[in-house]
Structures are given as C-alpha cells and as structure tokens.
Protein backbone atom coordinates (compact mmCIF):
# COMPACT_ATOMS: atom_id res chain seq x y z
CA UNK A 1 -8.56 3.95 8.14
CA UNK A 2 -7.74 0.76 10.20
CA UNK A 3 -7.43 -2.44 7.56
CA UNK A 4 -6.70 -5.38 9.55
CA UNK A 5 -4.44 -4.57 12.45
CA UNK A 6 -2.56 -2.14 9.70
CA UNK A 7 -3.10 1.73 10.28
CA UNK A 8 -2.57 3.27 7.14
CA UNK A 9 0.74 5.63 6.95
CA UNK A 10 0.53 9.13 6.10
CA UNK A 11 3.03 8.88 3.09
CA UNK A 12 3.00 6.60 -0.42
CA UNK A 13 5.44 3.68 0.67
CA UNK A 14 6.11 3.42 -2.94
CA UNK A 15 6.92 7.06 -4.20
CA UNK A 16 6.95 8.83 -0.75
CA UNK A 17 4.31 11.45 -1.73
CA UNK A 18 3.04 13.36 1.66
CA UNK A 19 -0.77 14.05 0.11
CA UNK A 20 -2.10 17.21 1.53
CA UNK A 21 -6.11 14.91 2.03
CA UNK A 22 -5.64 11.60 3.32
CA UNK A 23 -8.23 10.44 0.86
CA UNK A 24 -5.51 10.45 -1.74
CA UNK A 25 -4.00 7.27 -0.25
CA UNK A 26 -4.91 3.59 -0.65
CA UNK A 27 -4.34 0.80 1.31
CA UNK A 28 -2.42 -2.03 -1.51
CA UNK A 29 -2.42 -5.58 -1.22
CA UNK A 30 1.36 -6.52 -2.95
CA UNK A 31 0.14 -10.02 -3.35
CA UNK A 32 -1.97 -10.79 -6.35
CA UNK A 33 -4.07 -13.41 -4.54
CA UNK A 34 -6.56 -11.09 -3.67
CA UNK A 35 -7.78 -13.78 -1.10
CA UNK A 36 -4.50 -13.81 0.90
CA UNK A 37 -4.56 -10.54 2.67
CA UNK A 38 -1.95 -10.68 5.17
CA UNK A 39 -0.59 -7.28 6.93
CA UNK A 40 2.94 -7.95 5.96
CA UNK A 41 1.32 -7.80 2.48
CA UNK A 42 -0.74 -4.34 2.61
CA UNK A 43 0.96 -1.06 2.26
CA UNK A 44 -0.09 2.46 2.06
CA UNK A 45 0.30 3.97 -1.75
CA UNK A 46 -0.80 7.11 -3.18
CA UNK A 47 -3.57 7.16 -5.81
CA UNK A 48 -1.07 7.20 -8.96
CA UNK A 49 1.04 4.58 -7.44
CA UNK A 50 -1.74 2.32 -7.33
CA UNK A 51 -3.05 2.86 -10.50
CA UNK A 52 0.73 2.21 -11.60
CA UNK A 53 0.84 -1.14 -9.50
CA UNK A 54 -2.79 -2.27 -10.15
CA UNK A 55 -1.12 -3.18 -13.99
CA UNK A 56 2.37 -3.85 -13.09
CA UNK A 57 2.12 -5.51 -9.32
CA UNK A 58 4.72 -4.70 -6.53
CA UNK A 59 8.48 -5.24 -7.21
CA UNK A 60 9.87 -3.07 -5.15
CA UNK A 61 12.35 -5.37 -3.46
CA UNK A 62 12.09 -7.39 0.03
CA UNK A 63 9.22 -6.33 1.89
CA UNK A 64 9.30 -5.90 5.57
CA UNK A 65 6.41 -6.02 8.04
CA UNK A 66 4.63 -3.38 9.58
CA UNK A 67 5.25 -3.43 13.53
C-alpha cells in the first residue's frame, strides 16, 4: 500500500514486529493534526502499536524521513 510517496515497510517502526500478513500493519500519522499529513510524518506500525499510539501519540524520539 502506497500512501503518499511513502511505501509502507514490512516491519512495526515502533516495536519491530515482522507480521507474518501484511494486513496486520498500518500506515500512522505521528502528528495529531490529522490535516497535516506529511511523509516525514507517516510510519509503518503494527496493529497493537497503533492502538497503543492512537491514545498516547508518538514519542519515540527524533524522527527521521523516509528516503
């Protein structure tokens, strides 16, 4: 799944989980604006990890953009 010019990764950037069906991954937007959806802001979580960060938000340190 292609969101924006962001190809989603095969593992949770988050946790690291390598899911066995790709369905089991989300694309994340780590800025609550929902409106600002920039590719350095998207990044490829598992479904627990983004049930986790839906209620807590991203604050995982600095994030660095996907080349």
């Amino acid at each position: 799944m292609a969101v924006s010019r962001l190809q989603e990764k095969n593992t949770c950037e988050k946790c690291g989980f390598k899911p066995v069906m790709q369905e089991q991954l989300r694309v994340f937007n780590t800025s609550r604006n929902q409106q600002h959806i920039a590719v350095q802001n998207l990044k490829t979580v598992c479904l627990n990890c983004n049930f986790e960060l839906s209620k807590t938000g991203w604050t995982q340190g600095d994030l660095e953009e996907d080349l």
